[in-house]
C-alpha atoms as a PDB file:
ATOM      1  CA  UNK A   1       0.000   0.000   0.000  1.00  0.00           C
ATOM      2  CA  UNK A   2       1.418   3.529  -0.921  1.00  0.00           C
ATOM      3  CA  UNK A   3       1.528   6.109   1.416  1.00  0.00           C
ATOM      4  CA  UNK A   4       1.110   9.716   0.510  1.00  0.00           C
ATOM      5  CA  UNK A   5       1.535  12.416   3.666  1.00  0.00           C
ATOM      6  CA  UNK A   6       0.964  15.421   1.760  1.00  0.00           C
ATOM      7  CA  UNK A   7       5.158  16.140   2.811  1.00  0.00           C
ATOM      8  CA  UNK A   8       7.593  17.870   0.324  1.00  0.00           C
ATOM      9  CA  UNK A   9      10.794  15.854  -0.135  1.00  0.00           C
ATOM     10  CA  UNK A  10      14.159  17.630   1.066  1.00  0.00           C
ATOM     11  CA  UNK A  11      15.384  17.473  -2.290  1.00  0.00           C
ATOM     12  CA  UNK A  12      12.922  18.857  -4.719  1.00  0.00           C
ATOM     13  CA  UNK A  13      10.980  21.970  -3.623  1.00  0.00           C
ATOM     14  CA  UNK A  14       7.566  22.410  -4.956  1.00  0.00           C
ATOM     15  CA  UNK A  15       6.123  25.557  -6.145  1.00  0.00           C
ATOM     16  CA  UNK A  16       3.209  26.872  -4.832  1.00  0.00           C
ATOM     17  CA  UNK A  17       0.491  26.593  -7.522  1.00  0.00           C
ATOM     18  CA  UNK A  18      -3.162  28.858  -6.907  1.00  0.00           C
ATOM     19  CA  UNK A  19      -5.633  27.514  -9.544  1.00  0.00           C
ATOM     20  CA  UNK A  20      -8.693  29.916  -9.945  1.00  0.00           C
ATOM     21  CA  UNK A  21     -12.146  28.615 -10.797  1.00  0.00           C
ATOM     22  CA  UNK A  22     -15.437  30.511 -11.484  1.00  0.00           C
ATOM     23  CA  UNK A  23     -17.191  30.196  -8.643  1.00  0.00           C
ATOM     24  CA  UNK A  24     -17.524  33.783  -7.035  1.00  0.00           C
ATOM     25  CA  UNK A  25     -18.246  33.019  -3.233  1.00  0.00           C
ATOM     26  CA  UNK A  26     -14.207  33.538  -2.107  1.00  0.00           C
ATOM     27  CA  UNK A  27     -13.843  35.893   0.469  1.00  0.00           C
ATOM     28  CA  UNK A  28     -11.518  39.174  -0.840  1.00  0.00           C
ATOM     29  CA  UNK A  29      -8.844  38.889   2.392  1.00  0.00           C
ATOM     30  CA  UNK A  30      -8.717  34.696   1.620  1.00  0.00           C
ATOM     31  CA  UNK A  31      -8.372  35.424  -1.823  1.00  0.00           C
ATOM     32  CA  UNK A  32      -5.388  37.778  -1.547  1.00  0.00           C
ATOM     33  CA  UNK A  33      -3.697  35.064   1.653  1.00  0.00           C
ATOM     34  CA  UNK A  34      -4.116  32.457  -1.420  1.00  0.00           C
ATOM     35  CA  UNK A  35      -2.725  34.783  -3.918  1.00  0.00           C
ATOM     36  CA  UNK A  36       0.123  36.063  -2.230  1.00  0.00           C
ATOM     37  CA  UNK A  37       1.164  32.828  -0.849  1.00  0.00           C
ATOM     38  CA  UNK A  38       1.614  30.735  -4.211  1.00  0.00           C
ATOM     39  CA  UNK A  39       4.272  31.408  -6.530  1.00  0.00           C
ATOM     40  CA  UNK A  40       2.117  30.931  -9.600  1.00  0.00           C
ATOM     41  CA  UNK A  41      -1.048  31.532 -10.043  1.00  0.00           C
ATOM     42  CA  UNK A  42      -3.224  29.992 -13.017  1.00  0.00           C
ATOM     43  CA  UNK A  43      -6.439  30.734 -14.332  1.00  0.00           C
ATOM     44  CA  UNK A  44      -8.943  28.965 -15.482  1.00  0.00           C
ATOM     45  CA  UNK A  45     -11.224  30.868 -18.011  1.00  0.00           C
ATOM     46  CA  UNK A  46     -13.470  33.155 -16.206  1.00  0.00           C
ATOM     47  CA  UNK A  47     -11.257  31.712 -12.945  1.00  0.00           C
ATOM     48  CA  UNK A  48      -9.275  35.172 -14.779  1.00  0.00           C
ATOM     49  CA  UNK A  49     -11.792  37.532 -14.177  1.00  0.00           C
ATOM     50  CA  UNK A  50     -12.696  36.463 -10.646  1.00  0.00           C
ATOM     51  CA  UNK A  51      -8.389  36.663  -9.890  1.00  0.00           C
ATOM     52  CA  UNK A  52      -9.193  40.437 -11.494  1.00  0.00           C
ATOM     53  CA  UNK A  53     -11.920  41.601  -8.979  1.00  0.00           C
ATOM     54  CA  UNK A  54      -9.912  40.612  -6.104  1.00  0.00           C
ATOM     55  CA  UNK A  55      -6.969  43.074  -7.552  1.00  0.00           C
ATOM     56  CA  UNK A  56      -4.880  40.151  -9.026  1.00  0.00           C
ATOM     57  CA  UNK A  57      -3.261  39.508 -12.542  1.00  0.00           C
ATOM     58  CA  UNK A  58      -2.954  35.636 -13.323  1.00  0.00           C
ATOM     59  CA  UNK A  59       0.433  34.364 -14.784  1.00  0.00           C
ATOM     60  CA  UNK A  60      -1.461  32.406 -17.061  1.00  0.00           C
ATOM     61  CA  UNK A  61      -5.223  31.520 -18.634  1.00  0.00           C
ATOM     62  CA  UNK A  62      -6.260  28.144 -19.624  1.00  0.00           C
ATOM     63  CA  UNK A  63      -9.446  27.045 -21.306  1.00  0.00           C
ATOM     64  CA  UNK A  64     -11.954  27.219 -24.206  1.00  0.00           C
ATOM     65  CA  UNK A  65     -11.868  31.298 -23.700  1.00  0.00           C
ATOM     66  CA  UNK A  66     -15.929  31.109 -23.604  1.00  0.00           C
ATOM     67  CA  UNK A  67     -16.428  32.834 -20.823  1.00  0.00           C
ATOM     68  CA  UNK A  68     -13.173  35.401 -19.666  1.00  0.00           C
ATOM     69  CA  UNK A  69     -13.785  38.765 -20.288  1.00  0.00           C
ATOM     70  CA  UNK A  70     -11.802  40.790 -22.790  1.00  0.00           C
ATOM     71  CA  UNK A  71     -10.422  42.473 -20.111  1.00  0.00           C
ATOM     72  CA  UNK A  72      -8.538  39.501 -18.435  1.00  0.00           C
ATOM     73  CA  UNK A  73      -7.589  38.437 -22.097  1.00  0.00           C
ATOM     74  CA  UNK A  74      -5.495  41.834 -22.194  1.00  0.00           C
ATOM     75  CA  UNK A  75      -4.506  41.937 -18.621  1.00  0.00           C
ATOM     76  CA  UNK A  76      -1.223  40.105 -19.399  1.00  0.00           C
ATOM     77  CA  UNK A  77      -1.442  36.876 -18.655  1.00  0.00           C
ATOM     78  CA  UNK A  78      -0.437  34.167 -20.892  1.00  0.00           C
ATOM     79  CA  UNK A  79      -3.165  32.917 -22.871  1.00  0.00           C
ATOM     80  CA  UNK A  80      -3.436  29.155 -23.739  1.00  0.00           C
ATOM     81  CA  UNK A  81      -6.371  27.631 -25.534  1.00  0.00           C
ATOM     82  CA  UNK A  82      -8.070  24.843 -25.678  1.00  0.00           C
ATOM     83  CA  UNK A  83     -11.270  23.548 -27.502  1.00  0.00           C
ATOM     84  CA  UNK A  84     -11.885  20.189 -26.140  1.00  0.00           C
ATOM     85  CA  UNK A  85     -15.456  20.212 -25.648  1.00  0.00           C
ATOM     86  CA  UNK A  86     -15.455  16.571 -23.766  1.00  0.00           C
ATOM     87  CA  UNK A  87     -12.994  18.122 -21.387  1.00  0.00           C
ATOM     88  CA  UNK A  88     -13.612  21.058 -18.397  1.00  0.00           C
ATOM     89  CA  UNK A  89     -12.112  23.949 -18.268  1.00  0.00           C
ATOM     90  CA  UNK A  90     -11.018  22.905 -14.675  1.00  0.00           C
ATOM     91  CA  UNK A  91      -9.677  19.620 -16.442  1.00  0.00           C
ATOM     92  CA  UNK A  92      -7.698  21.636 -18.860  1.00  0.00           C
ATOM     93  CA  UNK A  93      -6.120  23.769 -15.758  1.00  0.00           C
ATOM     94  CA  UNK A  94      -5.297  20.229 -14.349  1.00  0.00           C
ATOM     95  CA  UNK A  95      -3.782  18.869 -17.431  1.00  0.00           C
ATOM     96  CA  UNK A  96      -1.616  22.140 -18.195  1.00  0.00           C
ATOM     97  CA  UNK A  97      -0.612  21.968 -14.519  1.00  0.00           C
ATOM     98  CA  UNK A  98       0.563  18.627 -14.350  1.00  0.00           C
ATOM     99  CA  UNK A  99       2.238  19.180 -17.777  1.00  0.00           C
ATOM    100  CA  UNK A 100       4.491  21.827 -16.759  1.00  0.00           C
ATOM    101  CA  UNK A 101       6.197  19.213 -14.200  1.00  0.00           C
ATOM    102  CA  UNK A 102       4.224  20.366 -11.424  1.00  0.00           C
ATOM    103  CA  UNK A 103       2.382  17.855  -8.437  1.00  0.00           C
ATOM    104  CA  UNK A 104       0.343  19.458  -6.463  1.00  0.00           C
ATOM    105  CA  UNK A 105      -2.189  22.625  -6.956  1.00  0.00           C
ATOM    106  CA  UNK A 106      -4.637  24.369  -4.873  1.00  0.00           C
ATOM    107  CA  UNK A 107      -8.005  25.296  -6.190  1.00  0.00           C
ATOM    108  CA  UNK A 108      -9.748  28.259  -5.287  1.00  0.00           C
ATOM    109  CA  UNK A 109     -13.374  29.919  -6.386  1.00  0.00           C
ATOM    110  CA  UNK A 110     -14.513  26.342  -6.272  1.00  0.00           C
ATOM    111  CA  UNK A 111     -17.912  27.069  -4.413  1.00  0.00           C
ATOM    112  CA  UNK A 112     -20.399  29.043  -6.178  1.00  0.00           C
ATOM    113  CA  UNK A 113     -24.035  29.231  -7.403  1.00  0.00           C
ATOM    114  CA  UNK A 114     -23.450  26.081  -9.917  1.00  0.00           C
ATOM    115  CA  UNK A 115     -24.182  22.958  -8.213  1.00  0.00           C
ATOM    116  CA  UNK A 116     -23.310  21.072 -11.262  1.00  0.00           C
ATOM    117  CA  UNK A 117     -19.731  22.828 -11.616  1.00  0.00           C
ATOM    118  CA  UNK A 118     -18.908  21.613  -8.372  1.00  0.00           C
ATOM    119  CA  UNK A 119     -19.568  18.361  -8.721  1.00  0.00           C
ATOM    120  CA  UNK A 120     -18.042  18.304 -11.675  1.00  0.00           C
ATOM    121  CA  UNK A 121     -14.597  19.952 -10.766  1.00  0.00           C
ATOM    122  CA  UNK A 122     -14.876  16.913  -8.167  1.00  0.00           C
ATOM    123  CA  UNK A 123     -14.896  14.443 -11.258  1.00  0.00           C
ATOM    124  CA  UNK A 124     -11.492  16.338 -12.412  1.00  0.00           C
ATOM    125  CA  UNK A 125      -9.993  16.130  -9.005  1.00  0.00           C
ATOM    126  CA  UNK A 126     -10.401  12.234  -8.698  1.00  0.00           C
ATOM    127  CA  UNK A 127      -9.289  11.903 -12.599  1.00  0.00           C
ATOM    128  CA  UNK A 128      -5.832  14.091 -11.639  1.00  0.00           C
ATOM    129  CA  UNK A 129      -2.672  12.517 -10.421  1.00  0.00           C
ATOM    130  CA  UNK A 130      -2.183  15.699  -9.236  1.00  0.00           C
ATOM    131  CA  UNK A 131      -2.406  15.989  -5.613  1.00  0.00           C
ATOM    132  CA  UNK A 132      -4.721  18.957  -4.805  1.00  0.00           C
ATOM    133  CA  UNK A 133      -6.323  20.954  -2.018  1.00  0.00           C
ATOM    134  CA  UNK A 134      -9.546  23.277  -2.534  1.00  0.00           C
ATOM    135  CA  UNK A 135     -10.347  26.295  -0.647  1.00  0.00           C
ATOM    136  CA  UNK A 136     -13.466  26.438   0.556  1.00  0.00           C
ATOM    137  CA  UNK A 137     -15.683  28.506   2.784  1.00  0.00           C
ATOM    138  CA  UNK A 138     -15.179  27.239   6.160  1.00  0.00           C
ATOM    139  CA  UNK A 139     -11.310  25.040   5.611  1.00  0.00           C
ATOM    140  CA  UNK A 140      -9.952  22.743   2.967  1.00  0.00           C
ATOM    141  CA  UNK A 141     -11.233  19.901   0.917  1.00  0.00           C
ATOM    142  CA  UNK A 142      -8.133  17.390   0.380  1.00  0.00           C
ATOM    143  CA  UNK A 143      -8.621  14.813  -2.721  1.00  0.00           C
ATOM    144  CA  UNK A 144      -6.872  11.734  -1.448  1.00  0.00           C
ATOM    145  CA  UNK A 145      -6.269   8.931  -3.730  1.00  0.00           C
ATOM    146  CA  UNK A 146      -5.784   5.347  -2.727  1.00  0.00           C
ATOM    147  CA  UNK A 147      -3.298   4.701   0.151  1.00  0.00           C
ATOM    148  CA  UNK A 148      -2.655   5.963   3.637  1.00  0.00           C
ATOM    149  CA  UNK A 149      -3.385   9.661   4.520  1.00  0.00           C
ATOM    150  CA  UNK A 150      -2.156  10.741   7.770  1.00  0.00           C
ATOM    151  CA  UNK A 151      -3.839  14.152   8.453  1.00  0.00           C
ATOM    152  CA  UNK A 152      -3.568  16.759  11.736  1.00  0.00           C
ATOM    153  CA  UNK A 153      -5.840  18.402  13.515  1.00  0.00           C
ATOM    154  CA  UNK A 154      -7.105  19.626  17.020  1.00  0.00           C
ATOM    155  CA  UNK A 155      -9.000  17.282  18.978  1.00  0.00           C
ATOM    156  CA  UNK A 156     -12.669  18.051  18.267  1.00  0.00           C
ATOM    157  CA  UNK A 157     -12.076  19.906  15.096  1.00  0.00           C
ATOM    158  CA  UNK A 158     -14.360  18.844  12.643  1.00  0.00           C
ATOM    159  CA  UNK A 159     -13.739  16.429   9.722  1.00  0.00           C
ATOM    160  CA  UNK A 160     -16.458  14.775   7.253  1.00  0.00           C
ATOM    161  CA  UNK A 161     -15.240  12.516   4.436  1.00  0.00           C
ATOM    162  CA  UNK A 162     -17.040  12.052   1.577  1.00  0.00           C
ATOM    163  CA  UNK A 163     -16.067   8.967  -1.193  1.00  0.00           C
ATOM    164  CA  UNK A 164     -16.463   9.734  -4.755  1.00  0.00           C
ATOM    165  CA  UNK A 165     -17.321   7.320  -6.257  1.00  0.00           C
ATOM    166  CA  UNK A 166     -16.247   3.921  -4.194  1.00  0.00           C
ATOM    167  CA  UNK A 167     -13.343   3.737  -1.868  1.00  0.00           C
ATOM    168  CA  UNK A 168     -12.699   0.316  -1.468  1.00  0.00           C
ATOM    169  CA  UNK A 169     -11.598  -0.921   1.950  1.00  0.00           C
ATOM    170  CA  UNK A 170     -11.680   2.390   3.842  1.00  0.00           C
ATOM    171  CA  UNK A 171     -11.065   3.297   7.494  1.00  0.00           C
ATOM    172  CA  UNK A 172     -10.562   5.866   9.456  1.00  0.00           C
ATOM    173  CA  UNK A 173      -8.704   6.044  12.865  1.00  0.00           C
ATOM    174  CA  UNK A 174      -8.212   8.878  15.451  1.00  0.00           C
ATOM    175  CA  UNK A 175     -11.907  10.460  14.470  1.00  0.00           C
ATOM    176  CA  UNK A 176     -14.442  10.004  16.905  1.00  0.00           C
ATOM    177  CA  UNK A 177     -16.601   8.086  14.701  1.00  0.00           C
ATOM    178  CA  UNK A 178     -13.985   5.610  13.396  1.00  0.00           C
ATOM    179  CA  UNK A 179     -15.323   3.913  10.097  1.00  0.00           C
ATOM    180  CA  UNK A 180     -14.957   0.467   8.338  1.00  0.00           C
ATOM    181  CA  UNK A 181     -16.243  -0.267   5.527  1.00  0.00           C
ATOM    182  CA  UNK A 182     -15.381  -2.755   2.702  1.00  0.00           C
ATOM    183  CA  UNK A 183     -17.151  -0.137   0.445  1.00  0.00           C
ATOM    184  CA  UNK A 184     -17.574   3.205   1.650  1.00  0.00           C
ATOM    185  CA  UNK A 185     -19.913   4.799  -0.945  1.00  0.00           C
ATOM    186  CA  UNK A 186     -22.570   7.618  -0.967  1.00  0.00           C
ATOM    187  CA  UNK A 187     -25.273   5.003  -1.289  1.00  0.00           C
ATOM    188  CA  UNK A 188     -23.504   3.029   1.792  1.00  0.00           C
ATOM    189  CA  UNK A 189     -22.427   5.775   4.385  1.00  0.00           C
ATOM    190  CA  UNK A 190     -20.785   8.944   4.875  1.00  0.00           C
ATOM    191  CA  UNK A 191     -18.889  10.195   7.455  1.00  0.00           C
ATOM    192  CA  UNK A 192     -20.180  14.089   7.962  1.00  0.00           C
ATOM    193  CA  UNK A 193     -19.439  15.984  10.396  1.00  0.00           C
ATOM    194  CA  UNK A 194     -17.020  13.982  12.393  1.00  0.00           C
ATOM    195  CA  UNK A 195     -14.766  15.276  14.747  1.00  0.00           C
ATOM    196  CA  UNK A 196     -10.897  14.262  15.258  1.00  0.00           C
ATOM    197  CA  UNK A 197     -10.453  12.525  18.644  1.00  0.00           C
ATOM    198  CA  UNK A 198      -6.524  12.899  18.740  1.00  0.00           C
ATOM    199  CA  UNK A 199      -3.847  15.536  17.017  1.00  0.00           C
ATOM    200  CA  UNK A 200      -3.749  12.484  14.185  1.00  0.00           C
ATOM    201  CA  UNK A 201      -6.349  11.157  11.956  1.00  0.00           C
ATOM    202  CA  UNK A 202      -5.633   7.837   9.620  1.00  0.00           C
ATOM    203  CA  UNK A 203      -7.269   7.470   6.253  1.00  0.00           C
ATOM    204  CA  UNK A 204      -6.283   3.997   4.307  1.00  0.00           C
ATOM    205  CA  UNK A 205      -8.585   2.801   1.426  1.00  0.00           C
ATOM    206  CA  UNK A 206      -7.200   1.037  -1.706  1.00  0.00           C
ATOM    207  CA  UNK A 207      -9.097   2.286  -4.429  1.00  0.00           C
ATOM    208  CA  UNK A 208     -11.657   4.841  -5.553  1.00  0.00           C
ATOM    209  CA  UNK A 209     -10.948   8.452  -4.634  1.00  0.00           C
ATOM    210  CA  UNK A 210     -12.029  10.574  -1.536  1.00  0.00           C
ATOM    211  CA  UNK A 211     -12.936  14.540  -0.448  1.00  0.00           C
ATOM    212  CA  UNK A 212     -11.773  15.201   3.471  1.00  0.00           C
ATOM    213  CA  UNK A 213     -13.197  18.530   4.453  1.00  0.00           C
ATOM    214  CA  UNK A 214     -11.422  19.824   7.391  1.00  0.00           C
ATOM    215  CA  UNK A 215     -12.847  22.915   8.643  1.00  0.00           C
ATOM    216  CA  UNK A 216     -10.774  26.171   9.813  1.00  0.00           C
ATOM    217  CA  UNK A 217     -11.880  27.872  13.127  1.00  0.00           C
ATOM    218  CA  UNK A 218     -12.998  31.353  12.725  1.00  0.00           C
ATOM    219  CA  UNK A 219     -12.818  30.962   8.978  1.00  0.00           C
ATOM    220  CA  UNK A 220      -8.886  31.292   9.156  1.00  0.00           C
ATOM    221  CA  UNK A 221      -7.440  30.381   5.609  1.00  0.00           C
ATOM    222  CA  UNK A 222      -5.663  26.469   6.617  1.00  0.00           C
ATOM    223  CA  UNK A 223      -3.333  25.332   4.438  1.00  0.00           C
ATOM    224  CA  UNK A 224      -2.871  21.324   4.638  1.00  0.00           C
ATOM    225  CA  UNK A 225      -1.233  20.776   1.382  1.00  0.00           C
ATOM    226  CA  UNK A 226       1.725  22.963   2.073  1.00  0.00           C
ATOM    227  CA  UNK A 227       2.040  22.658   5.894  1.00  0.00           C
END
């Protein structure tokens, strides 16, 4: 079984990648943490315009250019297009990302009015090797692949993990619901809302992908990814 602890290795530092989606419900002083805290940050479409409102130029734009604004076209940034139609524009970002050499990406504008969109920037997440963190309102959504995950909290802090799709063989230790399931599906059981029980929590599963949502008191921007 692999083992992936979300740690940089000592001998290749990874930069700091901010990927900007549509969705417009980011908070302007978690936008600007995000922003200044990568050291590139990549568009995604309209992902451009929402960078713009909150005072930032992207280093690059990636998509079918449907739905940017003029304005963010001539801001700058590099522009790189693509017309797959089976393909998101959030898949593009992924691909582009991963094709520059880089592993791991954080998301941001992922929540918004568009139910669908999120779901289906959730599809692209599980389809990436990449590994990737989103920012959401209240903490961090981490998309773990198969393996052991060994994430840190504060007892009582709350956790809920969600499979998409099916996570074969999952369980989770140090929680204060722990879970075992052969299967761990939405049409099986969740595990929402739960609450670490010690500093460490254990996630193993061998297959199928997962969303841990780990939520930030006071709405303080947490960064697990990069920790």
């Amino acid at each position: 079984m692999s083992e992936d602890r979300f740690e940089t290795s000592n001998f290749f530092v990874e930069k700091r990648i901010l990927g900007v989606l549509g969705g417009q419900d980011v908070d302007d002083r978690v936008f600007k943490f995000w922003a200044q805290s990568s050291d590139i940050l990549v568009a995604a479409d309209a992902g451009a315009d929402l960078a713009l409102r909150h005072g930032v130029t992207p280093h690059a734009i990636i998509g079918d250019l449907d739905s940017v604004s003029a304005d963010a076209l001539a801001s700058g940034a590099d522009i790189y297009k693509f017309e797959d139609e089976s393909k998101t524009d959030c898949d593009k970002l992924l691909v582009w990302v991963g094709g520059q050499g880089h592993r791991t990406i954080t998301l941001i504008g992922v929540e918004g009015d568009r139910l669908d969109h999120v779901l289906s920037t959730l599809s692209s997440c599980a389809r990436s090797p990449l590994r990737i963190q989103l920012v959401l309102r209240d903490g961090v959504g981490l998309i773990l692949k198969p393996g052991e995950h060994k994430l840190t909290g504060v007892p009582g802090q709350r956790i809920s993990i969600l499979p998409i799709g099916v996570a074969g063989s999952f369980s989770a230790e140090g929680v204060r619901w722990p879970v075992h399931e052969a299967d761990f599906s939405l049409d099986r059981s969740l595990s929402v809302s739960n609450e670490f029980s010690s500093p460490q929590a254990t996630l193993r599963f061998v297959s199928g992908a997962l969303l841990a949502v780990i939520e930030s008191p006071n709405r303080e921007p947490l960064d697990i990814l990069n920790a």
